[in-house]
PDB file of N, CA and C in Angstrom:
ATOM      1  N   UNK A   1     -49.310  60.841 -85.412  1.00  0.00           N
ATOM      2  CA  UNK A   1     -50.307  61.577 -84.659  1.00  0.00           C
ATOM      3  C   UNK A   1     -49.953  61.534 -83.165  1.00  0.00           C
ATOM      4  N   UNK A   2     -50.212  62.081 -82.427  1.00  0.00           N
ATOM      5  CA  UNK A   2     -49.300  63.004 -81.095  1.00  0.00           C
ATOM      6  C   UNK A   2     -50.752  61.754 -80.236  1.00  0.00           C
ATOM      7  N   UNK A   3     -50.346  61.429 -78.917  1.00  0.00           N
ATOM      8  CA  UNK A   3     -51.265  61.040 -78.397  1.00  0.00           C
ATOM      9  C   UNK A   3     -52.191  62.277 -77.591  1.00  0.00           C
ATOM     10  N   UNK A   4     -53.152  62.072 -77.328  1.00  0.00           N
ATOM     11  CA  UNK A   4     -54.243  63.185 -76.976  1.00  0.00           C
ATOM     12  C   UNK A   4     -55.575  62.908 -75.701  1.00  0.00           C
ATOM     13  N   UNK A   5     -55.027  63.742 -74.516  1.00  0.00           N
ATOM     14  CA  UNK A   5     -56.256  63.194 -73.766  1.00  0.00           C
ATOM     15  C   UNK A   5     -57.306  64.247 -73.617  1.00  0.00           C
ATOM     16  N   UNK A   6     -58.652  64.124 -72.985  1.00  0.00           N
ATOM     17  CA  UNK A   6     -59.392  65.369 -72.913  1.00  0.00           C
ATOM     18  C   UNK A   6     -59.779  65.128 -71.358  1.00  0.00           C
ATOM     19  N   UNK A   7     -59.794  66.433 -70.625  1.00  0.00           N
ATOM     20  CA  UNK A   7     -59.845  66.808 -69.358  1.00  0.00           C
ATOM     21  C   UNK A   7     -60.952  67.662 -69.342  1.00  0.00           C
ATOM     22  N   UNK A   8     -61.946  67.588 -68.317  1.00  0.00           N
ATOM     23  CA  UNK A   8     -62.807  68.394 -68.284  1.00  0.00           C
ATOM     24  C   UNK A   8     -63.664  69.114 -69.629  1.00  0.00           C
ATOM     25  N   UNK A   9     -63.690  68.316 -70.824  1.00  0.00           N
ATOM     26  CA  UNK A   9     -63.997  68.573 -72.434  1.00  0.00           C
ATOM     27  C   UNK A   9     -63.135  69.439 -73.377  1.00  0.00           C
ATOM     28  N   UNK A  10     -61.839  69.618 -72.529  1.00  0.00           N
ATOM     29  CA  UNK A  10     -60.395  70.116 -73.461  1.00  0.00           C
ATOM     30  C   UNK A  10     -59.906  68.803 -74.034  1.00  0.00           C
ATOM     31  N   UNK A  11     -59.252  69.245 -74.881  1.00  0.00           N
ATOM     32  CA  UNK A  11     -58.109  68.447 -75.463  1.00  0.00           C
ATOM     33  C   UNK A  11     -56.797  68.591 -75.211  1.00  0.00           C
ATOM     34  N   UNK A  12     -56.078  67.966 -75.203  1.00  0.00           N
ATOM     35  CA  UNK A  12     -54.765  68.386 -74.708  1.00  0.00           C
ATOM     36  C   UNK A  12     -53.220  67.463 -75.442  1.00  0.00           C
ATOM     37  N   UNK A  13     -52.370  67.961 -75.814  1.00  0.00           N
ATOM     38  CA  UNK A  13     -51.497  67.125 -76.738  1.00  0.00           C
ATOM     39  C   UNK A  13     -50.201  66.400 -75.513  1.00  0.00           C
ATOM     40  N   UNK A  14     -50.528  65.088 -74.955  1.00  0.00           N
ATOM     41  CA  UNK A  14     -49.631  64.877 -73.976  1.00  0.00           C
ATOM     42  C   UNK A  14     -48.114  65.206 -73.937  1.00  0.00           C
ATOM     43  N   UNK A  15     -47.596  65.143 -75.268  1.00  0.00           N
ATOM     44  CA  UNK A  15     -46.508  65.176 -75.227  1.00  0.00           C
ATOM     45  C   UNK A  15     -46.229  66.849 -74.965  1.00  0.00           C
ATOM     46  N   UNK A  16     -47.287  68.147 -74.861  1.00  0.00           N
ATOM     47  CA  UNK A  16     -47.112  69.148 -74.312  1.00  0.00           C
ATOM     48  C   UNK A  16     -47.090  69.532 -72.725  1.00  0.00           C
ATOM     49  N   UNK A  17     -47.942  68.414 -72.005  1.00  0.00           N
ATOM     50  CA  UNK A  17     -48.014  69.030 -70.696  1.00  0.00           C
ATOM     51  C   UNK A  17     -47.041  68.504 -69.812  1.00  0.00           C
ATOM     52  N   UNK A  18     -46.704  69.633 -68.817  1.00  0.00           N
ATOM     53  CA  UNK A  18     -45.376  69.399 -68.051  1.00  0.00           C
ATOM     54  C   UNK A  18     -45.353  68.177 -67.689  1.00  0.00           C
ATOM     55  N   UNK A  19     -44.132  67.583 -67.263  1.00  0.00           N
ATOM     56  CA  UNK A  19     -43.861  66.986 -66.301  1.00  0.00           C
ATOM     57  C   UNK A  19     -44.885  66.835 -65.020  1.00  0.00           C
ATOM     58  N   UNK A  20     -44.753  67.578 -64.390  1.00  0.00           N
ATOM     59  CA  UNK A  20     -45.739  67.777 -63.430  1.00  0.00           C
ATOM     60  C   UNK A  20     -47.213  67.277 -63.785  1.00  0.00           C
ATOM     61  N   UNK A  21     -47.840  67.981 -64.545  1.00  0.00           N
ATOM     62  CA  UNK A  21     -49.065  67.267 -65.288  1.00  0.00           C
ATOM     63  C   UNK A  21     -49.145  65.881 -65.731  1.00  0.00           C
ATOM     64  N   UNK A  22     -48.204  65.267 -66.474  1.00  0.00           N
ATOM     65  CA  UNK A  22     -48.149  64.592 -66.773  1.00  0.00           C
ATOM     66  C   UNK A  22     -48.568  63.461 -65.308  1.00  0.00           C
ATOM     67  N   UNK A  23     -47.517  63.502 -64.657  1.00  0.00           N
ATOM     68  CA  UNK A  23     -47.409  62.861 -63.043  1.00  0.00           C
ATOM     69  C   UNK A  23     -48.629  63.045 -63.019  1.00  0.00           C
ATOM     70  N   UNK A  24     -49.647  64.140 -62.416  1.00  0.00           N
ATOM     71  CA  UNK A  24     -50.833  63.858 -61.840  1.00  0.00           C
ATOM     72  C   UNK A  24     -51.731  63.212 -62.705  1.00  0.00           C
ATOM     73  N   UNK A  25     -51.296  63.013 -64.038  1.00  0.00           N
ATOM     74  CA  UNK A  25     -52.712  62.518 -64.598  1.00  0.00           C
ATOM     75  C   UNK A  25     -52.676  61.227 -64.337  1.00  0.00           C
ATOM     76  N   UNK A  26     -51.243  60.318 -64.132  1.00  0.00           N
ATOM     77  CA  UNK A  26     -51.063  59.194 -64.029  1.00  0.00           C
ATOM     78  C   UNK A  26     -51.303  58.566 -62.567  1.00  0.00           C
ATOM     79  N   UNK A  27     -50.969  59.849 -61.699  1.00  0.00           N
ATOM     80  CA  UNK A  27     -51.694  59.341 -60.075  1.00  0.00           C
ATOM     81  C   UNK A  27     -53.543  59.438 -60.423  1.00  0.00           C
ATOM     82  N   UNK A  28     -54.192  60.228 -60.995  1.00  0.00           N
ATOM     83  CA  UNK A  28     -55.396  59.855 -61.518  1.00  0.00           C
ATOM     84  C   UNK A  28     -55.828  58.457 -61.970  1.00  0.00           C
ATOM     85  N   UNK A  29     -55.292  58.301 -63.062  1.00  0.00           N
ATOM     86  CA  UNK A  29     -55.493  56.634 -63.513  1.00  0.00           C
ATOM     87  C   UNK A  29     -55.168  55.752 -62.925  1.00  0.00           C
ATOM     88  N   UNK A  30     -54.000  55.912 -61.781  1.00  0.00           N
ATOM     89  CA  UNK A  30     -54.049  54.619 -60.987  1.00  0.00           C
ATOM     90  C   UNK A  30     -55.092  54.451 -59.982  1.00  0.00           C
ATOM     91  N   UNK A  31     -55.864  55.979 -59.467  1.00  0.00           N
ATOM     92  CA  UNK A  31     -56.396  56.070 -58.048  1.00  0.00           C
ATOM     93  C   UNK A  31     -57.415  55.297 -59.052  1.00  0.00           C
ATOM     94  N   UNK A  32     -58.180  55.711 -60.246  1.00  0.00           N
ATOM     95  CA  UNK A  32     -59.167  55.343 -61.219  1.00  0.00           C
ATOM     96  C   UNK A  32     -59.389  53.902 -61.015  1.00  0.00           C
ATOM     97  N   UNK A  33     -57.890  52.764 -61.196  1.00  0.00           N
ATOM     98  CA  UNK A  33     -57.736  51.772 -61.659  1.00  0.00           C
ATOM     99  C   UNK A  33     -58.632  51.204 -59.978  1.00  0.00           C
ATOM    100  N   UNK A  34     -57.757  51.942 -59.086  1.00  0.00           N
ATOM    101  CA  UNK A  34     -58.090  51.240 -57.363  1.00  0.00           C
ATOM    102  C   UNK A  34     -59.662  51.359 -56.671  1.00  0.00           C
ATOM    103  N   UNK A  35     -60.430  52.706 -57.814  1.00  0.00           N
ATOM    104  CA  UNK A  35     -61.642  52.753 -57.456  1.00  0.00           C
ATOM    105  C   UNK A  35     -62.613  51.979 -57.991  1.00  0.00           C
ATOM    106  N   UNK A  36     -61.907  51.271 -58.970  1.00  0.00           N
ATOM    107  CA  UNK A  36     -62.652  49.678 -59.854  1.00  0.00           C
ATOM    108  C   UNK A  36     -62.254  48.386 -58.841  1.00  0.00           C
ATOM    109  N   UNK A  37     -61.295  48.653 -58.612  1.00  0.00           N
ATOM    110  CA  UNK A  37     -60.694  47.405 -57.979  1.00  0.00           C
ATOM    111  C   UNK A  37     -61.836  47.324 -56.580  1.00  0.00           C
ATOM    112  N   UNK A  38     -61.832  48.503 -55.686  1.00  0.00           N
ATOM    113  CA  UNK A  38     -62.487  48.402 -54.586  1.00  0.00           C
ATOM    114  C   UNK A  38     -64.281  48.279 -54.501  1.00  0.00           C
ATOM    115  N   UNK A  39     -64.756  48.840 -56.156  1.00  0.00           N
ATOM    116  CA  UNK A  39     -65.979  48.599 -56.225  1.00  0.00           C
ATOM    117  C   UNK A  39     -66.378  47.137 -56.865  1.00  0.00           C
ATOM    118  N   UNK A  40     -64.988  46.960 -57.228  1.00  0.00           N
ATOM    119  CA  UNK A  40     -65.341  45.139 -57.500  1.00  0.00           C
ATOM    120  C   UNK A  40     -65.650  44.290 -56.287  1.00  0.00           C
ATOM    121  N   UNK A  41     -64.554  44.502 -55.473  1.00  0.00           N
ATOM    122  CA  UNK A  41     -64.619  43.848 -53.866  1.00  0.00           C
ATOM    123  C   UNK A  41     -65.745  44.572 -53.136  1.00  0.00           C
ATOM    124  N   UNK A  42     -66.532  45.396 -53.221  1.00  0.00           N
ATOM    125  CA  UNK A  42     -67.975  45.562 -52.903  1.00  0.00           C
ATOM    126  C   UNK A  42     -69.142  44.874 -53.217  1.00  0.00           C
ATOM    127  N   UNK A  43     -69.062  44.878 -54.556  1.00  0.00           N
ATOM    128  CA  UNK A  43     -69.859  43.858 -55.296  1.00  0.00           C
ATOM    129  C   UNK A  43     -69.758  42.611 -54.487  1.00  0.00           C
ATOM    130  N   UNK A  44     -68.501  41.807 -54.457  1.00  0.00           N
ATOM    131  CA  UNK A  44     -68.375  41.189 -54.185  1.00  0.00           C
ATOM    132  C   UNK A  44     -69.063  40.559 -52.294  1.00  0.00           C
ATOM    133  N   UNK A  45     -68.697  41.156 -51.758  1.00  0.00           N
ATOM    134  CA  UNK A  45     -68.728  41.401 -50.485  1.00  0.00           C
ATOM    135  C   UNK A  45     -70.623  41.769 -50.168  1.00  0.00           C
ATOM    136  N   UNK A  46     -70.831  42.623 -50.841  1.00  0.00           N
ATOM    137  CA  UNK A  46     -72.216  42.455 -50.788  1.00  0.00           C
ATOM    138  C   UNK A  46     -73.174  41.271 -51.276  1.00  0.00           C
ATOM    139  N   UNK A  47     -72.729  40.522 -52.021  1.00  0.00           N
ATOM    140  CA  UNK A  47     -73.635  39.198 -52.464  1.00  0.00           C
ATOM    141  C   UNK A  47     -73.295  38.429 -52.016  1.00  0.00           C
ATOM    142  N   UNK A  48     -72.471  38.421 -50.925  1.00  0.00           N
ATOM    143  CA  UNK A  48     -71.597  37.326 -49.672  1.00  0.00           C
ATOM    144  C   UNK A  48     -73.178  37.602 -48.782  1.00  0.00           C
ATOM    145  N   UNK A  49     -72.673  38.903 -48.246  1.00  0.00           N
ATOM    146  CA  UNK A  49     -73.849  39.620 -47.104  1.00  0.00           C
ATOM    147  C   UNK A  49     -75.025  38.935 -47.184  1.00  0.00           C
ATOM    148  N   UNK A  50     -75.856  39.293 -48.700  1.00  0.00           N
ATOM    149  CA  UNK A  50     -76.708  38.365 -49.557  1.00  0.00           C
ATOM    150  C   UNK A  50     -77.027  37.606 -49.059  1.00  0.00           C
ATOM    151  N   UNK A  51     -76.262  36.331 -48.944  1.00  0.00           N
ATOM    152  CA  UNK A  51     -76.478  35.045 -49.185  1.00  0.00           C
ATOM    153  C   UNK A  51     -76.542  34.754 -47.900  1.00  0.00           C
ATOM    154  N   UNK A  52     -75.756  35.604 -46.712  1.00  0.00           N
ATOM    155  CA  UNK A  52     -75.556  34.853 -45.806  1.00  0.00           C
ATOM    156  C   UNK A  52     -76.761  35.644 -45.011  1.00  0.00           C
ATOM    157  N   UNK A  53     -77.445  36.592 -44.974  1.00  0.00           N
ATOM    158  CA  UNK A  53     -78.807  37.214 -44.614  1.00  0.00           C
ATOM    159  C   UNK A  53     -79.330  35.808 -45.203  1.00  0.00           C
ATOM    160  N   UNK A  54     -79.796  35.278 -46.289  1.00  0.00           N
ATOM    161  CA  UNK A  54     -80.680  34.113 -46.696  1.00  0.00           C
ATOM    162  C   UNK A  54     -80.389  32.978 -46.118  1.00  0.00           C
ATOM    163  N   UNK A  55     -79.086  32.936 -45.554  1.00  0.00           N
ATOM    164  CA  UNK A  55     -79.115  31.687 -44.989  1.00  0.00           C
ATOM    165  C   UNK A  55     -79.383  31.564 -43.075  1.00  0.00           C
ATOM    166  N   UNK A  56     -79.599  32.872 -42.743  1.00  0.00           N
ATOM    167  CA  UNK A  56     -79.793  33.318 -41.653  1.00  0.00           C
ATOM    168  C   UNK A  56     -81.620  33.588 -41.175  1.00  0.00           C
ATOM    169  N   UNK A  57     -82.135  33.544 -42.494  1.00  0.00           N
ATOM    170  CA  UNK A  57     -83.573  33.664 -42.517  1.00  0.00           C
ATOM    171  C   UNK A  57     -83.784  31.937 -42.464  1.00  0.00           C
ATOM    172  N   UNK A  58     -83.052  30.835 -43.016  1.00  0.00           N
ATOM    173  CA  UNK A  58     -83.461  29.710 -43.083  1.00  0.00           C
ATOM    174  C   UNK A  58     -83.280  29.032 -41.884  1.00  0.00           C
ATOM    175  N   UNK A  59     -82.348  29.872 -40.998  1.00  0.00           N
ATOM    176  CA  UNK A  59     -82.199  29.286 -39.731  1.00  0.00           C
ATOM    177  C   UNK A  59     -83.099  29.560 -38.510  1.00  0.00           C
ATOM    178  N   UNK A  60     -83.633  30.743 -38.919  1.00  0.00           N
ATOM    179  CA  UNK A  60     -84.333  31.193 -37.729  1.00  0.00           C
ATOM    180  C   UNK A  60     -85.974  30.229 -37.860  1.00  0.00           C
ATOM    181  N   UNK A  61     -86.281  29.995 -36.424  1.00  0.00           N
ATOM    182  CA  UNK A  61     -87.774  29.542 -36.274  1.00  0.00           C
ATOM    183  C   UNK A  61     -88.615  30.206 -36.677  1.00  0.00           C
ATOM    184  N   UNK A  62     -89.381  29.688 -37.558  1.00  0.00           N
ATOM    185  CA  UNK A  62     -90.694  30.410 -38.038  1.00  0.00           C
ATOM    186  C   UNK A  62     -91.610  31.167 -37.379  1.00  0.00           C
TER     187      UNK A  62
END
């Protein structure tokens, strides 16, 4: 069985689309991979912020 991706709710038989196609789908999945990566380090970075707003409320005089 041929591997098969779907784009926009097509199907498509990879081993048919150019060269060219091929390339962009794979600059897709990496940009994909880097837009997980950078919303991880958001996550991250925001429950830093978090903590350090709470520890900035414990410092201030009542």
């Amino acid at each position: 069985m041929a591997n098969r991706v779907t784009i926009d709710g097509r199907e498509y038989d990879l081993e048919k689309l150019s060269d060219a196609a091929k390339s962009q789908l794979g600059n897709i999945q990496v940009t994909d991979q880097e837009i997980a990566r950078l919303q991880q380090q958001l996550a991250i970075a925001q429950t830093a912020r978090q903590a350090y707003a709470r520890a900035l409320q414990e410092e201030l005089p009542a």
